[in-house]
Protein backbone atom coordinates (compact mmCIF):
# COMPACT_ATOMS: atom_id res chain seq x y z
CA UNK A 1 -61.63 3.61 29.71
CA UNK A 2 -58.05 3.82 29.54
CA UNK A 3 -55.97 5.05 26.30
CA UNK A 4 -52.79 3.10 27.88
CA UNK A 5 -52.32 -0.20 25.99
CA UNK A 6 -51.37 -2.76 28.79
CA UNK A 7 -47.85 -4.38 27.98
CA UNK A 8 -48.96 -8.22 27.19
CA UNK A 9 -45.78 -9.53 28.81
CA UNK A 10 -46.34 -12.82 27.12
CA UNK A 11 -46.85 -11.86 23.48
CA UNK A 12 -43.43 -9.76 24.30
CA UNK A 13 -41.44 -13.52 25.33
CA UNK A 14 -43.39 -15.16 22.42
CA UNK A 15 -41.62 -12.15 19.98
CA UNK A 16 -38.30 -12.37 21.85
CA UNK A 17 -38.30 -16.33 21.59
CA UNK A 18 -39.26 -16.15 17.76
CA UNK A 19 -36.45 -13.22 16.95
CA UNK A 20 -34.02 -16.08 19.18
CA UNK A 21 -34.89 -18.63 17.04
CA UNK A 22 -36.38 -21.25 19.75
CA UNK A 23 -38.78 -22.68 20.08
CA UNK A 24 -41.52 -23.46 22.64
CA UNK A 25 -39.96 -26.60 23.67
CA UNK A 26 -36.24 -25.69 23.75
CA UNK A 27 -37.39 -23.11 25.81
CA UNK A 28 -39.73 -24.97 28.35
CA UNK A 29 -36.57 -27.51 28.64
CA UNK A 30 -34.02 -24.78 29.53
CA UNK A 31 -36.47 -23.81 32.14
CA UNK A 32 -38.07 -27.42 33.47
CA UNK A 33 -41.43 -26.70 32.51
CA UNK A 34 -43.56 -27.73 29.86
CA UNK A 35 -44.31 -26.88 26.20
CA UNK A 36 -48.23 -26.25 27.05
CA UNK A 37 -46.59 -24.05 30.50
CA UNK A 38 -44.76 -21.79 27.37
CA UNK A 39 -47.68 -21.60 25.45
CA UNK A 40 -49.94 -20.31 28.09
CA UNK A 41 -47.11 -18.08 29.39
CA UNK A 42 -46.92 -16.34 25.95
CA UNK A 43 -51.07 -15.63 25.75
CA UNK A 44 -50.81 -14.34 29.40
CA UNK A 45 -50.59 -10.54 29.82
CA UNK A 46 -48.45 -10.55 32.84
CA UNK A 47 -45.90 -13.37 34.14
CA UNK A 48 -44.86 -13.43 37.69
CA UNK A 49 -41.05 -12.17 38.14
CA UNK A 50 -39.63 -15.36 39.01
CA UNK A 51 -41.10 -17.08 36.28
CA UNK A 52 -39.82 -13.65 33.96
CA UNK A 53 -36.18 -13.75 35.43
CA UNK A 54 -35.88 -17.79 34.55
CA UNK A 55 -37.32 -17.35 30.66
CA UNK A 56 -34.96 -13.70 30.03
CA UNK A 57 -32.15 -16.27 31.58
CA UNK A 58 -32.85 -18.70 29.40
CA UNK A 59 -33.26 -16.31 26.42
CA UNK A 60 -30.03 -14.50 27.43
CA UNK A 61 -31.48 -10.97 28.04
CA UNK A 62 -32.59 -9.00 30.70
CA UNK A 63 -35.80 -8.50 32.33
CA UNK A 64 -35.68 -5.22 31.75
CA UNK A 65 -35.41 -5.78 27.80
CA UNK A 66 -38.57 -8.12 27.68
CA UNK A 67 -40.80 -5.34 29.58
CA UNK A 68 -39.54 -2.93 27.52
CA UNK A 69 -39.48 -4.95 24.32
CA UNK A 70 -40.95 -2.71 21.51
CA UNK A 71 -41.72 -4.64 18.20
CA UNK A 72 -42.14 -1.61 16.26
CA UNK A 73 -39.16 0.24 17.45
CA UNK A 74 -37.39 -3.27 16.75
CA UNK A 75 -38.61 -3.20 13.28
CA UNK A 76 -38.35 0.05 12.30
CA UNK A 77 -34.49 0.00 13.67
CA UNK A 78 -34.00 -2.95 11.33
CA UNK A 79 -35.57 -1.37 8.34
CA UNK A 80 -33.12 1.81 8.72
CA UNK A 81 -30.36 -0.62 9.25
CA UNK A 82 -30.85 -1.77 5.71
CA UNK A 83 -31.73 1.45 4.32
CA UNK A 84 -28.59 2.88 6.00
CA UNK A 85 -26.51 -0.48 4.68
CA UNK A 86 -28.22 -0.79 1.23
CA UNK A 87 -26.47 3.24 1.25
CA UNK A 88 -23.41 2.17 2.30
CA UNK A 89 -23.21 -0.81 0.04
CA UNK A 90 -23.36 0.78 -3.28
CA UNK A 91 -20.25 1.38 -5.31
CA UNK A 92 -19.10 1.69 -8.68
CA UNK A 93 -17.36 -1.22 -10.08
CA UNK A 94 -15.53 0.82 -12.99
CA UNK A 95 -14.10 3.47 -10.39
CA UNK A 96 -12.56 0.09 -8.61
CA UNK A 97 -10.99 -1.05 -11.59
CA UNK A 98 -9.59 2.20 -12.48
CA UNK A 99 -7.94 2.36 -8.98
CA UNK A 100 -6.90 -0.54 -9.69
CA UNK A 101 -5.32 -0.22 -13.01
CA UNK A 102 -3.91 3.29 -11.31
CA UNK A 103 -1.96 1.40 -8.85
CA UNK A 104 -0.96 -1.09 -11.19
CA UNK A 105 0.53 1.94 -13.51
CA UNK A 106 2.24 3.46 -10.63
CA UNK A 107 3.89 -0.01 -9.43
CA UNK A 108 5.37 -0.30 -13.35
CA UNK A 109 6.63 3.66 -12.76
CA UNK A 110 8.37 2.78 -10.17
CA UNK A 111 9.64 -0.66 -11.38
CA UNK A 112 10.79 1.19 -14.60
CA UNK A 113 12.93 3.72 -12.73
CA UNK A 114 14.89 0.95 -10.51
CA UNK A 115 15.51 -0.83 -13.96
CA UNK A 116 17.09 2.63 -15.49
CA UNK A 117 19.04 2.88 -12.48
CA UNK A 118 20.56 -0.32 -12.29
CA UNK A 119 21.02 0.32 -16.09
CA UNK A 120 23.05 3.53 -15.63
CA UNK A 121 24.68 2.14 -13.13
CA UNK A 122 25.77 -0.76 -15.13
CA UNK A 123 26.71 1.54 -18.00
CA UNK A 124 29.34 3.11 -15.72
């Protein structure tokens, strides 16, 4: 017996189609076959090429990325996208304002000075 898990090239459209958003129907129409033709497709562990090239076309990705589609590499990527995001994400309100009120301050400086030179200049 074999410690190799077999890629089940259906159950790898079915995820891909899910992930897409379509559904069984959508997709047997973009490809002139039926709903029950998708169904059995998905619970069938391989899929001729032809029949592989017209379903990635229709999903919009390569051939290559359904036989190599990974599930838990997909959702372990996603869960240290967030992680990496949620990071990212996280700021201090307060140190905002105070730039803010900073800025502000240093606009007034600077509006002060023109004022006291157009005053001087006026006093003249």
């Amino acid at each position: 017996m074999s410690d190799t898990a077999t890629p089940h090239i259906g159950r790898k459209i079915e995820r891909i189609r899910i992930l897409k958003g379509v559904k069984q129907d959508t997709l047997a129409t973009m490809i002139g076959v039926t709903q029950g033709a998708i169904s059995k497709m998905e619970q069938s562990e391989n899929v001729d090429e032809e029949k592989l090239k017209m379903v990635a076309d229709a999903l919009g990705v390569s051939v290559e990325a359904i036989k190599s589609f990974n599930e838990d590499a997909l959702v372990n990527n996603i869960q240290n996208t967030f992680y990496d995001n949620s990071i990212q994400n996280l700021f201090n309100p307060i140190e905002k304002i105070v730039e803010l009120y900073e800025r502000l301050l240093e606009s007034e400086r600077k509006r002060v000075e023109v004022l006291e030179e157009q005053l001087r200049r006026n006093q003249q």
